[in-house]
N, C-alpha and C. Protein backbone atom coordinates (compact mmCIF):
# COMPACT_ATOMS: atom_id res chain seq x y z
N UNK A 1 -93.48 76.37 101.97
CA UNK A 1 -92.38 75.88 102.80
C UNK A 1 -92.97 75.07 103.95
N UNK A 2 -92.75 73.54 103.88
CA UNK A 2 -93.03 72.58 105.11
C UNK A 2 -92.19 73.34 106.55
N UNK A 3 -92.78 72.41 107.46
CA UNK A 3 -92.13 72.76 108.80
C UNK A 3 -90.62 72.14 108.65
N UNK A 4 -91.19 70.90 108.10
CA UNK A 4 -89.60 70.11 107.88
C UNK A 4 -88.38 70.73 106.75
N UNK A 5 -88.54 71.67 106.17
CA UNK A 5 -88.02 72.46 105.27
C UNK A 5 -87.16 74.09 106.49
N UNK A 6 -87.91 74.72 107.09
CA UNK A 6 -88.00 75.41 108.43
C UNK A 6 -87.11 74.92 109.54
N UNK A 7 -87.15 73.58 109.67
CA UNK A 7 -86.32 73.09 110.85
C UNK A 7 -84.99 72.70 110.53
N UNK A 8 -84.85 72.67 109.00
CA UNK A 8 -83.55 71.60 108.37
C UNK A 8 -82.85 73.35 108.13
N UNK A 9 -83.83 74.28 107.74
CA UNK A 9 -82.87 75.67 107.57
C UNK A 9 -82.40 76.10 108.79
N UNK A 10 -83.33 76.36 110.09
CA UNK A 10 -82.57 76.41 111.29
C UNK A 10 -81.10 75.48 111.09
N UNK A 11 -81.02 74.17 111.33
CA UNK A 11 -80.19 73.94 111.81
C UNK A 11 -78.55 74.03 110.71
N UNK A 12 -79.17 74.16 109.38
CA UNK A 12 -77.92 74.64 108.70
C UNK A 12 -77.74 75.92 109.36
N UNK A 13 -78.68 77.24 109.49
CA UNK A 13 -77.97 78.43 109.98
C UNK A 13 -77.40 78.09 111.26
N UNK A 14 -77.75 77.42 112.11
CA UNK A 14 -77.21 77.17 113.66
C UNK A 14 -75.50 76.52 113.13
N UNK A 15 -75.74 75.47 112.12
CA UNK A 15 -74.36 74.83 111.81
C UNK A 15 -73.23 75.98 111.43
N UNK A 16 -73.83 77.12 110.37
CA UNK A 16 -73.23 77.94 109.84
C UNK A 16 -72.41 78.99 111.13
N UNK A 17 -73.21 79.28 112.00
CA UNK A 17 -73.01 80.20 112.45
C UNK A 17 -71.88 79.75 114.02
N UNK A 18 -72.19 78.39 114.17
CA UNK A 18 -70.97 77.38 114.26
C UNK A 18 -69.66 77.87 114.30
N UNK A 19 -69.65 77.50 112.75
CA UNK A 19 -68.15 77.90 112.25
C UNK A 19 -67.74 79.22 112.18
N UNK A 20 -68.84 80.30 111.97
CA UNK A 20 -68.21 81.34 112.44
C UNK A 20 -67.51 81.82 113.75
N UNK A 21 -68.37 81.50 114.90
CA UNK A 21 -67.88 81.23 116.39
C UNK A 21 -66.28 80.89 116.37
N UNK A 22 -66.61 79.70 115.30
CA UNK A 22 -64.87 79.02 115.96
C UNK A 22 -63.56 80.29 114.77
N UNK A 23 -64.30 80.86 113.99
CA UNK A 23 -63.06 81.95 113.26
C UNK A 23 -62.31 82.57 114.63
N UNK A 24 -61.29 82.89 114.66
CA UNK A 24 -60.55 83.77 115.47
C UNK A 24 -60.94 85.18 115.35
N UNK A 25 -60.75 85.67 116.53
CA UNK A 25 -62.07 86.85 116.99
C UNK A 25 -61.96 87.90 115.78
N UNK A 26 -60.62 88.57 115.61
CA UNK A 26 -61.18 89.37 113.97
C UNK A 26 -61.42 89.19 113.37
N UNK A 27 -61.89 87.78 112.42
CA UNK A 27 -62.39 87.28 111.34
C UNK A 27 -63.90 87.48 111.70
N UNK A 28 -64.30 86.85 113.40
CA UNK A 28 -65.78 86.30 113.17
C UNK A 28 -65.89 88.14 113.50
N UNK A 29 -65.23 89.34 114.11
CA UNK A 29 -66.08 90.41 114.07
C UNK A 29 -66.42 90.72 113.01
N UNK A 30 -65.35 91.07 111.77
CA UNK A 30 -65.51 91.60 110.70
C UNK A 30 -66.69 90.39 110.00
N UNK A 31 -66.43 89.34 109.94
CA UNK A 31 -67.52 88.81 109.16
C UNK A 31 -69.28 88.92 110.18
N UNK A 32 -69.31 89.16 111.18
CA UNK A 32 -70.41 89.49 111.74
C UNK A 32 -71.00 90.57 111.29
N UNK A 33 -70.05 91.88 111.27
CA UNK A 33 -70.88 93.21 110.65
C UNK A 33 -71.25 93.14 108.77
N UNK A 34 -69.95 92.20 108.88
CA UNK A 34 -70.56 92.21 106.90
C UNK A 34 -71.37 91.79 106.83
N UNK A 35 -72.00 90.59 107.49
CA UNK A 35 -73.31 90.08 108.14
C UNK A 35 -74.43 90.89 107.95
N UNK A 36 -74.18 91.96 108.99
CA UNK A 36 -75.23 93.03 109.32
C UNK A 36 -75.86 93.55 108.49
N UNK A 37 -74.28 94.83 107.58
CA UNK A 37 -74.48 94.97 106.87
C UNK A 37 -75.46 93.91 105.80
N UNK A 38 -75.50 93.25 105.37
CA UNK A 38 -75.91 92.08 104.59
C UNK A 38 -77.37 92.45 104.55
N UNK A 39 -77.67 92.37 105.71
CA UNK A 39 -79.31 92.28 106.29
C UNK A 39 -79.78 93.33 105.79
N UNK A 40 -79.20 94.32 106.19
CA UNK A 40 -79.87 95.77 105.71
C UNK A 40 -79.60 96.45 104.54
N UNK A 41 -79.11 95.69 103.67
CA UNK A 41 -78.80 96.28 102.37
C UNK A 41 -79.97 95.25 101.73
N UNK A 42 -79.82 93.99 101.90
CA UNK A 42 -80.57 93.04 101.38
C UNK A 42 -80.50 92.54 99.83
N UNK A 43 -79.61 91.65 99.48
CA UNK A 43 -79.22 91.36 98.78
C UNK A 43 -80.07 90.17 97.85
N UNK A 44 -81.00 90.19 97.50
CA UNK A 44 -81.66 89.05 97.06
C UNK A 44 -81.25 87.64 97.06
N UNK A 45 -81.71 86.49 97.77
CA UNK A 45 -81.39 85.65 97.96
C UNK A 45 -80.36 85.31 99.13
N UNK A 46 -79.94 85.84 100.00
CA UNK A 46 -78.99 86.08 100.65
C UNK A 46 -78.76 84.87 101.62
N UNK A 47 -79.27 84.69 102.11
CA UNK A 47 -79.49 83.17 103.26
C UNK A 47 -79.66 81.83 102.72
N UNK A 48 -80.42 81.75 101.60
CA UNK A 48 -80.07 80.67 100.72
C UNK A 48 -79.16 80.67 99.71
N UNK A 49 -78.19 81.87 99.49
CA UNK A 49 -77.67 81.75 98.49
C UNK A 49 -76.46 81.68 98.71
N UNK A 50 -75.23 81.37 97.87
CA UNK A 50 -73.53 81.20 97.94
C UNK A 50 -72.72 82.37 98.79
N UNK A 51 -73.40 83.55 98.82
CA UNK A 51 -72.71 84.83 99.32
C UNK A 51 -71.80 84.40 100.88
N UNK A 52 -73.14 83.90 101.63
CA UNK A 52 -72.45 84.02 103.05
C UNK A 52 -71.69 82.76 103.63
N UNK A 53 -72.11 81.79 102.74
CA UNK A 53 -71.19 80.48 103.23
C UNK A 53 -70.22 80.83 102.29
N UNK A 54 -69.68 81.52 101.20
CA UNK A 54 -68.77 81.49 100.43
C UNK A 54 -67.60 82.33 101.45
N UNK A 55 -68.03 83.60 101.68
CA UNK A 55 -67.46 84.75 102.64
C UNK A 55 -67.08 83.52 103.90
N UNK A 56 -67.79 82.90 104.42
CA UNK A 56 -67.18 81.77 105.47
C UNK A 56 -65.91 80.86 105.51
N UNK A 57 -66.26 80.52 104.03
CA UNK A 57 -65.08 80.05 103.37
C UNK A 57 -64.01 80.46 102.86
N UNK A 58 -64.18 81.84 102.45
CA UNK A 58 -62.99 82.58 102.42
C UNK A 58 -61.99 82.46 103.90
N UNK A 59 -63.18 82.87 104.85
CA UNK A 59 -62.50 83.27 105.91
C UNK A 59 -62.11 82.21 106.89
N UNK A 60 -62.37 80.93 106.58
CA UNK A 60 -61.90 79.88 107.38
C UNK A 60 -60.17 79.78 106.68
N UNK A 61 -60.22 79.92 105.17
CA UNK A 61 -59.46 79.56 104.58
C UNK A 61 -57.86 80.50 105.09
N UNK A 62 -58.07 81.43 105.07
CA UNK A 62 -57.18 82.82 105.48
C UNK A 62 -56.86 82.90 106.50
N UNK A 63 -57.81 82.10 107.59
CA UNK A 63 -57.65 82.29 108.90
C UNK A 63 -56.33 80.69 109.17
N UNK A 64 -56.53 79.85 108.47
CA UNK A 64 -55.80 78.79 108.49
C UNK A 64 -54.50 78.99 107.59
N UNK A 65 -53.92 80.33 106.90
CA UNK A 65 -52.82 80.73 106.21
C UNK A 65 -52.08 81.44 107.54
N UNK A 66 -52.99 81.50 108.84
CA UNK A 66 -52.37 82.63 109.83
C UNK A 66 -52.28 83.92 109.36
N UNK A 67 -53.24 84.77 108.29
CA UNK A 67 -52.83 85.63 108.07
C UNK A 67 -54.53 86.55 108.72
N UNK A 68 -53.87 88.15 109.07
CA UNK A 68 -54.86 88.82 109.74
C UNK A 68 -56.14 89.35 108.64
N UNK A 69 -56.74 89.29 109.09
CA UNK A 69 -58.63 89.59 108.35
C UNK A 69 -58.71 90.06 107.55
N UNK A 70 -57.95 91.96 108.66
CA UNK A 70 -57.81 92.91 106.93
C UNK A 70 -55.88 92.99 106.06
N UNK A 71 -55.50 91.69 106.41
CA UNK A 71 -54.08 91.74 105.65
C UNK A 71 -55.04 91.02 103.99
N UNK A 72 -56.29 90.11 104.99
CA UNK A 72 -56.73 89.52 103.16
C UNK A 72 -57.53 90.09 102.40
N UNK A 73 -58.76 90.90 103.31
CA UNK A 73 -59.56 91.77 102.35
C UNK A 73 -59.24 93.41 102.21
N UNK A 74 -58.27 93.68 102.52
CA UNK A 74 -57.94 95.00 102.78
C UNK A 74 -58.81 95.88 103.74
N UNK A 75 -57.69 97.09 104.52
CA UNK A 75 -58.54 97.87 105.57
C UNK A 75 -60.10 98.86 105.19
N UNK A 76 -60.14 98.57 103.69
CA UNK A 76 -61.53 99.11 103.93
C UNK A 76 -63.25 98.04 103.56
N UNK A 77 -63.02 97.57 105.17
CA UNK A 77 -64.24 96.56 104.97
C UNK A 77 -65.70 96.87 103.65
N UNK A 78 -65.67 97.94 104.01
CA UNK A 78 -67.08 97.97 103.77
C UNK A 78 -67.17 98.33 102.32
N UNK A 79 -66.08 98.65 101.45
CA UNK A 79 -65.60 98.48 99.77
C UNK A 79 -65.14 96.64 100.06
N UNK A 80 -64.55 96.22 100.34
CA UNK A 80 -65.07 95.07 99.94
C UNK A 80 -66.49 94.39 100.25
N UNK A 81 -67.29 94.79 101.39
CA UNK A 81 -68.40 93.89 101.36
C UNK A 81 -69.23 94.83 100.41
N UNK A 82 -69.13 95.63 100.00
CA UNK A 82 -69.94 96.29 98.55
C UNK A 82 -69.54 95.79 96.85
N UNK A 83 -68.67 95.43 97.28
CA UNK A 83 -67.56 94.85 95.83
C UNK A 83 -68.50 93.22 95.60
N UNK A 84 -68.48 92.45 96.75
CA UNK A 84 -68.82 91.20 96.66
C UNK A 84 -70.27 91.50 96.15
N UNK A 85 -70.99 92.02 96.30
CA UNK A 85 -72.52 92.74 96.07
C UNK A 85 -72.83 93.21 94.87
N UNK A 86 -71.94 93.80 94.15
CA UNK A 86 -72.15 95.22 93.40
C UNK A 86 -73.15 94.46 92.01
N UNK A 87 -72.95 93.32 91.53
CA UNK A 87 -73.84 92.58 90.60
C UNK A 87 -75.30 91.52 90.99
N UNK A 88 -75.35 92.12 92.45
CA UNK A 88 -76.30 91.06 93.31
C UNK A 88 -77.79 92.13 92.86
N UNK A 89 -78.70 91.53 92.57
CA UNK A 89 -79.87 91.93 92.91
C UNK A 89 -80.28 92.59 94.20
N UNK A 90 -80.94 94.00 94.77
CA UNK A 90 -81.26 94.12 96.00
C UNK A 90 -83.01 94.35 96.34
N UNK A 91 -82.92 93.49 97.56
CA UNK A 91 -84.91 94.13 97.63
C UNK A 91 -84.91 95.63 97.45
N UNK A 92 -83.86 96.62 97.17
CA UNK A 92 -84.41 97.92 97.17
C UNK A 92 -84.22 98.48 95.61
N UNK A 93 -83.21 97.31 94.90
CA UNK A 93 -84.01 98.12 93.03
C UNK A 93 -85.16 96.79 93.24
N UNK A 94 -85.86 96.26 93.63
CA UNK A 94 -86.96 95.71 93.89
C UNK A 94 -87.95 96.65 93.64
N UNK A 95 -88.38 97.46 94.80
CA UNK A 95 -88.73 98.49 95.34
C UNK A 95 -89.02 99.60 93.97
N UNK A 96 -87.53 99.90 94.17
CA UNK A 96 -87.69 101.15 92.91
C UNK A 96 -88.58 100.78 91.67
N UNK A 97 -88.15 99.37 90.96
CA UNK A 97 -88.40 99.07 89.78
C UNK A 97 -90.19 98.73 89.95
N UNK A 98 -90.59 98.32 91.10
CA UNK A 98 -91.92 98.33 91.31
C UNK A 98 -92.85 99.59 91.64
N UNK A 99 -92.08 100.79 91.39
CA UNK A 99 -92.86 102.33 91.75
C UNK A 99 -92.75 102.78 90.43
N UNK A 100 -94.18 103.51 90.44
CA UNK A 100 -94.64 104.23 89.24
C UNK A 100 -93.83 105.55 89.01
N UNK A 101 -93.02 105.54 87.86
CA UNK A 101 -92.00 106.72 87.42
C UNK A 101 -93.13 107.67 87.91
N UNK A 102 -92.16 109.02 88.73
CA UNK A 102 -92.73 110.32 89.59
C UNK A 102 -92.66 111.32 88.15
């Protein structure tokens, strides 16, 4: 990875995180912790991949129907941000699949 590869990803995440700012405040909380969540589950590919600008796009989209955060993904966040996941690769069957059966 060049520097110039490094500086062009900064500024897409700076762009990305942009548009989250401008979501209306329950969209960008809930999409902040799915965020979080995100990080610490670790989803293979996650920052370069469709997951979190897609989830952006959901939520720009919903947010411009006027309708509330959890009227679109339902009140239990964290079954849907596991739902969006559940066929994703994670660094932790990474992990597993790289340890010698006990």
């Amino acid at each position: 990875m060049s520097i110039r590869d490094i500086i062009e990803g900064k500024k897409q995440w700076r762009a990305h995180m942009a548009r989250v700012k401008a979501l209306p405040p329950d969209y960008e909380i809930v999409y902040k912790e799915i965020q979080r969540y995100y990080f610490k589950v670790g989803p293979v590919g996650l920052v370069e991949g469709p997951l979190l600008p897609g989830l952006l796009d959901f939520f720009e989209e919903g947010a411009a129907t006027g309708k509330g955060v959890l009227e679109l993904i339902g009140d239990d966040v964290a079954a849907f941000a596991d739902d969006l996941i559940k066929d994703s690769r994670t660094y932790a069957d990474i992990y597993q699949e790289s340890r010698p059966p006990a």
